[in-house]
N, C-alpha and C. Protein backbone atom coordinates (compact mmCIF):
# COMPACT_ATOMS: atom_id res chain seq x y z
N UNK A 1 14.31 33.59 7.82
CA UNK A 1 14.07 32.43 6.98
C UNK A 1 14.41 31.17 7.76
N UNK A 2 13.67 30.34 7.38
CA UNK A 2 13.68 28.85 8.59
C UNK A 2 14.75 28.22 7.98
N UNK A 3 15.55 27.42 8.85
CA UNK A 3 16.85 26.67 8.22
C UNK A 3 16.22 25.10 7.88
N UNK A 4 16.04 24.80 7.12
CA UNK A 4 15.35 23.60 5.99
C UNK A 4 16.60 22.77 5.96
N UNK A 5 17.76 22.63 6.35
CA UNK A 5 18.51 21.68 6.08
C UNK A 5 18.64 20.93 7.61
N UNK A 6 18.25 21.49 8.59
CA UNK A 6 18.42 20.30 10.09
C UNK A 6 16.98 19.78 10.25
N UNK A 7 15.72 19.71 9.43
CA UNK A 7 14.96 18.83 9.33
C UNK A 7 15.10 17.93 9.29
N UNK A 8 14.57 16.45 10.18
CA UNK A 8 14.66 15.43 10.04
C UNK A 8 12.89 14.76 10.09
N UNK A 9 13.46 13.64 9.15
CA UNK A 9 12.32 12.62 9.17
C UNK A 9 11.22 12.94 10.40
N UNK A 10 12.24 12.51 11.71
CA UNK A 10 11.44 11.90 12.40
C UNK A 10 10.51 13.11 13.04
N UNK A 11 11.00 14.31 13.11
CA UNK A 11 10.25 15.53 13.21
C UNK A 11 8.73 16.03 12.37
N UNK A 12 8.31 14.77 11.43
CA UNK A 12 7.42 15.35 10.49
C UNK A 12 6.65 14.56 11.44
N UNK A 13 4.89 15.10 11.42
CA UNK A 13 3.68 14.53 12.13
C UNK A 13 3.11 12.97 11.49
N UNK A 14 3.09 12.37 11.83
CA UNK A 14 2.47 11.14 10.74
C UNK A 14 1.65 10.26 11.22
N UNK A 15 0.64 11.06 12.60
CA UNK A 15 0.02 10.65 13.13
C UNK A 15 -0.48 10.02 14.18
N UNK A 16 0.43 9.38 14.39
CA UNK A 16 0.84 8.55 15.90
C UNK A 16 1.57 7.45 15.84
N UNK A 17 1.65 6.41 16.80
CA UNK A 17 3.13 5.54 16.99
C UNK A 17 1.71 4.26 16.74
N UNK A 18 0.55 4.46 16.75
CA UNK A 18 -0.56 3.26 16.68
C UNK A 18 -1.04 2.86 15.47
N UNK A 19 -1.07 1.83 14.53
CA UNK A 19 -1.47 1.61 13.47
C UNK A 19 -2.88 2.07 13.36
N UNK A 20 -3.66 2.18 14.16
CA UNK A 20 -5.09 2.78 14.13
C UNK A 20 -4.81 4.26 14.16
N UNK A 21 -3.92 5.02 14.30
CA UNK A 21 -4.33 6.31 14.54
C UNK A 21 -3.49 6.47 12.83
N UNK A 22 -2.76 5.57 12.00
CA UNK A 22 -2.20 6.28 10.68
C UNK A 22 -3.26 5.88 9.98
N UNK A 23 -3.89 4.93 9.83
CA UNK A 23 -5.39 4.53 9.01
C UNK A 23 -5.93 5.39 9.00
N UNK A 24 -6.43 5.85 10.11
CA UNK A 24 -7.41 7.25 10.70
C UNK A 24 -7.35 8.40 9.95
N UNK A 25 -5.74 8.62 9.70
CA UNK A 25 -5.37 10.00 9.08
C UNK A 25 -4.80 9.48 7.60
N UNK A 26 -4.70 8.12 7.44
CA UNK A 26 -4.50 8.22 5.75
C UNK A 26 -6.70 8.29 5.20
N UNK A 27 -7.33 7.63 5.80
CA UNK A 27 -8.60 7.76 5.53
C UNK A 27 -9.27 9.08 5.11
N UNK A 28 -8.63 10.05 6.02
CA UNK A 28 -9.23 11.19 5.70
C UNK A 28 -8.42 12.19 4.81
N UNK A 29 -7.30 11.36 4.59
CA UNK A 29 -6.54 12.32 3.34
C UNK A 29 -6.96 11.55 2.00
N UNK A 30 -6.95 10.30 2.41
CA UNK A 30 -8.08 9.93 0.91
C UNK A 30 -9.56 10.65 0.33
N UNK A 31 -9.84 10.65 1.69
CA UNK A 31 -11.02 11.53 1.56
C UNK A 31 -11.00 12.84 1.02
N UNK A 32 -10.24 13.50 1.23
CA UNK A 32 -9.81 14.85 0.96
C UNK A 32 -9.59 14.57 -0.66
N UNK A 33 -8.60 13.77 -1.12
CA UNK A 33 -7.86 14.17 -2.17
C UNK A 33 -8.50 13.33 -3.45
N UNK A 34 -9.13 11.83 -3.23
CA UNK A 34 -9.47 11.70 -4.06
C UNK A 34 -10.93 11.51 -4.19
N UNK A 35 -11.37 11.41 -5.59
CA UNK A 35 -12.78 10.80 -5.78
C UNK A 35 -13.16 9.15 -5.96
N UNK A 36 -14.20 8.93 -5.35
CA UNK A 36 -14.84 7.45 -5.36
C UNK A 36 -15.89 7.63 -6.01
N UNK A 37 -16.20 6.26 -6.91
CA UNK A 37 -15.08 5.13 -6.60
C UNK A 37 -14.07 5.57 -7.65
N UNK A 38 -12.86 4.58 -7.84
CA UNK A 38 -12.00 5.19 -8.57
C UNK A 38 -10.99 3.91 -8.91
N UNK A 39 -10.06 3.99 -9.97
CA UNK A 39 -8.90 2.90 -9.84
C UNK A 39 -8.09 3.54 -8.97
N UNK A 40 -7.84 2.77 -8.22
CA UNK A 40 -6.45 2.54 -7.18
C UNK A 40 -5.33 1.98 -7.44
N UNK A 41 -4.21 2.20 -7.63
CA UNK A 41 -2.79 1.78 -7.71
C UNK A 41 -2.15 1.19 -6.53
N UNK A 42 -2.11 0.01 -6.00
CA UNK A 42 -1.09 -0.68 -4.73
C UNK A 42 0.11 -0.81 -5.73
N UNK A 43 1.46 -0.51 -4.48
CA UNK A 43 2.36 -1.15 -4.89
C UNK A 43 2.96 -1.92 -4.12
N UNK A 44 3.39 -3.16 -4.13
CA UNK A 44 4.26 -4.32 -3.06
C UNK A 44 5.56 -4.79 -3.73
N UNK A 45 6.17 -4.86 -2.50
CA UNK A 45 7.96 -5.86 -3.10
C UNK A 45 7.57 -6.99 -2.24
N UNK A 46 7.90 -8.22 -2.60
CA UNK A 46 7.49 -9.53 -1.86
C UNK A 46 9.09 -10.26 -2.37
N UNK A 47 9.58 -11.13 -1.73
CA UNK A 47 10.24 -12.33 -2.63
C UNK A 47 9.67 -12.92 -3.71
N UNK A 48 10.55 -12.93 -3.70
CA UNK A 48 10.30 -13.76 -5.54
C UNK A 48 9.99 -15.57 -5.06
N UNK A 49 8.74 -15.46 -4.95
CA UNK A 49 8.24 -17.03 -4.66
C UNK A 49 6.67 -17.00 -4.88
N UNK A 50 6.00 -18.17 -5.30
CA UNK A 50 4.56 -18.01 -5.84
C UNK A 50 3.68 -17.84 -4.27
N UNK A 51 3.94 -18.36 -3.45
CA UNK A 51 2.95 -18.86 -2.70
C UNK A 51 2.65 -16.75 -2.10
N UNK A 52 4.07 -15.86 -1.70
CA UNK A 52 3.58 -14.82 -1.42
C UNK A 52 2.64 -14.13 -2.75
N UNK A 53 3.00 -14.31 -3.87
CA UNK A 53 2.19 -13.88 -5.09
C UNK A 53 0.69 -14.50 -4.66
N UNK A 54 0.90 -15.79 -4.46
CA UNK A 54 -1.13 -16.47 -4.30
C UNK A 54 -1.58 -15.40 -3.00
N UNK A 55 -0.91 -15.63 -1.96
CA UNK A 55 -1.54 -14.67 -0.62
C UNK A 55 -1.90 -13.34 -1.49
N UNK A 56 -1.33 -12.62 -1.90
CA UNK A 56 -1.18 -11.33 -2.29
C UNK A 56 -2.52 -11.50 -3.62
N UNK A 57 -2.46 -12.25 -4.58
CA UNK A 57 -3.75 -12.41 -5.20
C UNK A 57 -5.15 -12.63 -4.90
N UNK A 58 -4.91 -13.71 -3.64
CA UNK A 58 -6.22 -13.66 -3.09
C UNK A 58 -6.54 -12.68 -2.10
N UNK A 59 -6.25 -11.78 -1.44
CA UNK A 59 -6.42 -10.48 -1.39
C UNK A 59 -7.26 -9.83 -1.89
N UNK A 60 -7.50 -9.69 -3.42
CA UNK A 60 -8.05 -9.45 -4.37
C UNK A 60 -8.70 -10.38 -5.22
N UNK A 61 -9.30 -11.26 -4.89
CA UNK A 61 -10.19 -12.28 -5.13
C UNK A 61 -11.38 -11.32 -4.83
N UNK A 62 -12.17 -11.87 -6.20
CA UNK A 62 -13.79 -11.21 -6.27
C UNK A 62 -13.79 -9.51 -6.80
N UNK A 63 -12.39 -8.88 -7.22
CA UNK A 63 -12.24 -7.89 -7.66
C UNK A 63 -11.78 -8.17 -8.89
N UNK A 64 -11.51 -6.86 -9.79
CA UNK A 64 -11.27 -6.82 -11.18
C UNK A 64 -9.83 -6.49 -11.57
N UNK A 65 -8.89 -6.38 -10.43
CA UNK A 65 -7.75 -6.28 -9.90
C UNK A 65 -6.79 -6.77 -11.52
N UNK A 66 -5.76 -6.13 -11.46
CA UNK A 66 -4.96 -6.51 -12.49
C UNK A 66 -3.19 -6.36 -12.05
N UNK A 67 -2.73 -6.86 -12.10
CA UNK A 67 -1.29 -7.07 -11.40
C UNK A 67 -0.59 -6.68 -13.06
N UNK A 68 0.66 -6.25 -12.57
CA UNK A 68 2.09 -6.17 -13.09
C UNK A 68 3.09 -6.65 -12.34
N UNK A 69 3.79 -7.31 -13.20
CA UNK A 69 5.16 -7.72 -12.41
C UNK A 69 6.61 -6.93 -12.53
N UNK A 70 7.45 -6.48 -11.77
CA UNK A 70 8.92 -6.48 -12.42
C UNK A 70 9.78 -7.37 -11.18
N UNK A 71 10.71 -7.86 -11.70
CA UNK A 71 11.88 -8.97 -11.01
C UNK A 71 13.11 -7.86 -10.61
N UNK A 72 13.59 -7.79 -9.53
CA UNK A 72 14.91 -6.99 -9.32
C UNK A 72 15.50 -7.19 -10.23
N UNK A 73 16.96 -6.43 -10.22
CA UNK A 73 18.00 -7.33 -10.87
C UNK A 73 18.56 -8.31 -10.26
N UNK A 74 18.45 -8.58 -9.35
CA UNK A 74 19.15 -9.97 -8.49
C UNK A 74 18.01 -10.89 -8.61
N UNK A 75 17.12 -10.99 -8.99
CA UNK A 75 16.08 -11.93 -9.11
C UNK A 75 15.88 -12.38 -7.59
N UNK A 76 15.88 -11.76 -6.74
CA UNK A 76 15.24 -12.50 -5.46
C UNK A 76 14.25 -11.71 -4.71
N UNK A 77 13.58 -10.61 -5.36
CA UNK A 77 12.39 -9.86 -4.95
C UNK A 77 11.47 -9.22 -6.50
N UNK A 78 10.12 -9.22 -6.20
CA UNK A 78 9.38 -9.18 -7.18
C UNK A 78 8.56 -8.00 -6.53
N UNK A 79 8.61 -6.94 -7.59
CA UNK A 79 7.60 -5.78 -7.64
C UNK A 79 6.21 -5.89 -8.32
N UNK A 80 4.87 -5.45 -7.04
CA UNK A 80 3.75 -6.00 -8.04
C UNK A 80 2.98 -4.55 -7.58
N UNK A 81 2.34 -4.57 -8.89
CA UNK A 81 1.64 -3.36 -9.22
C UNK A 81 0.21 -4.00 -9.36
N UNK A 82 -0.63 -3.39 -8.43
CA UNK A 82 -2.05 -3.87 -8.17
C UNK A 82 -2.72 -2.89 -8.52
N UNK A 83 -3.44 -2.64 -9.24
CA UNK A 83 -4.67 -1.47 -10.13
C UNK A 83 -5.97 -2.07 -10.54
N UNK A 84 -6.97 -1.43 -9.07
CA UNK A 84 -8.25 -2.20 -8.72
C UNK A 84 -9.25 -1.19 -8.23
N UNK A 85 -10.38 -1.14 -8.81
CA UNK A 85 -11.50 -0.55 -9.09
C UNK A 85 -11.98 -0.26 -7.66
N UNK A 86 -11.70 0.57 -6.74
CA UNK A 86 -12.35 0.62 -5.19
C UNK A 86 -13.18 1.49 -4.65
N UNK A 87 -14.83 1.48 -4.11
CA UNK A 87 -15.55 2.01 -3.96
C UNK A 87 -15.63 3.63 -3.29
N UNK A 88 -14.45 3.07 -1.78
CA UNK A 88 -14.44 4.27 -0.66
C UNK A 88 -13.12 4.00 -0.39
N UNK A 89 -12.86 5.02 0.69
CA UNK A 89 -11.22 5.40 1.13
C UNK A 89 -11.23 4.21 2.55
N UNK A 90 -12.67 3.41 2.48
CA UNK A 90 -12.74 1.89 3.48
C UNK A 90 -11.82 0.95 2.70
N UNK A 91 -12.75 1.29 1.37
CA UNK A 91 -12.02 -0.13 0.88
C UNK A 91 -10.53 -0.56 0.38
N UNK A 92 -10.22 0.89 -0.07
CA UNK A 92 -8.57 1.05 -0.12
C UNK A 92 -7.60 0.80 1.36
N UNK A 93 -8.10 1.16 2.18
CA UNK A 93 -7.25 0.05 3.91
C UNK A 93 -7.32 -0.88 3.80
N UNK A 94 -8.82 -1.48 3.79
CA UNK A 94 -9.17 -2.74 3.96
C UNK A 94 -8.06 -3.90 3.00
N UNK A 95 -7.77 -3.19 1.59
CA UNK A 95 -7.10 -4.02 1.13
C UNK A 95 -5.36 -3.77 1.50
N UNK A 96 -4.65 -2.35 2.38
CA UNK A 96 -3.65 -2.48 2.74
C UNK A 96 -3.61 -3.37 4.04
N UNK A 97 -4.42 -3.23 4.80
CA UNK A 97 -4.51 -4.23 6.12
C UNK A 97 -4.26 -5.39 5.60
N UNK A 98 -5.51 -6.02 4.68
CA UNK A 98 -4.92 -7.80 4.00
C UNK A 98 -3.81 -7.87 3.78
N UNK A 99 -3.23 -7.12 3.05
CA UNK A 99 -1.82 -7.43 2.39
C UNK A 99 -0.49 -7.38 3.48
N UNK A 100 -1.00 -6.33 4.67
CA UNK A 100 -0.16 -6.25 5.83
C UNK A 100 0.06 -7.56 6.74
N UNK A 101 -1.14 -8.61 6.60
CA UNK A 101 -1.17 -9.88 7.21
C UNK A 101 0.08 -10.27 7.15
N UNK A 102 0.26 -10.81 5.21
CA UNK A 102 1.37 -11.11 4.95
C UNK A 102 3.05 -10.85 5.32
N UNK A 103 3.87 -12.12 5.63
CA UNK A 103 5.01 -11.76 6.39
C UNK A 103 5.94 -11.73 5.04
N UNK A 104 6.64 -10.87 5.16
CA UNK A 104 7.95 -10.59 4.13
C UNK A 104 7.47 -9.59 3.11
N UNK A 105 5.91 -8.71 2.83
CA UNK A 105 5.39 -8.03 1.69
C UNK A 105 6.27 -6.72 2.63
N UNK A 106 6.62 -5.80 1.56
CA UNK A 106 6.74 -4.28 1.56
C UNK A 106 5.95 -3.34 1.32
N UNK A 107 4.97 -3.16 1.80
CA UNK A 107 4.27 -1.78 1.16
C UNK A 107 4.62 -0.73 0.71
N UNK A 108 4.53 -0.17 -0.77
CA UNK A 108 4.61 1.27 -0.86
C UNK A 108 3.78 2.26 -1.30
């Protein structure tokens, strides 16, 4: 029986050390797992300030995109829940890349 407790993180495959080679392999696990088009769920932590909220909205300019908010409890970071109508497993990057522009967003 394999010993499961000296696993570490950094031992799991996740594609490569190149932002082009994890796109590559999240693309084709989208592909795999879900159907298009479809709603999509983003989630981001940003500071709690409007102007990262406007970057992060216009992002999603010209979509049907619908945000949720929650505020930490310290009120100095804001959780936003993005749930937006997306054609292919293109257009779901395309909108993590935009949002990656942004300096201080968290992706999850």
């Amino acid at each position: 029986m394999a010993d499961y407790k000296n696993i570490n993180i950094q031992d799991i495959p996740d594609g490569g050390d190149s932002p082009k080679d994890f796109y590559e392999t999240f693309k084709e696990r989208l592909e795999d797992l879900e159907t298009f088009p479809k709603d999509y769920t983003y989630k981001f932590i940003l500071p709690k300030d409007q102007d990262h909220f406007n970057q992060i909205q216009s992002v999603f300019d010209d979509t049907d995109a619908r945000f949720d908010f929650k505020d930490s409890k310290t009120g100095k970071y804001t959780s936003i829940t993005v749930n937006v109508n997306v054609k292919d497993a293109d257009q779901v990057i395309y909108f993590y890349k935009e949002v990656s522009k942004i300096k201080g967003v968290i992706m999850l």
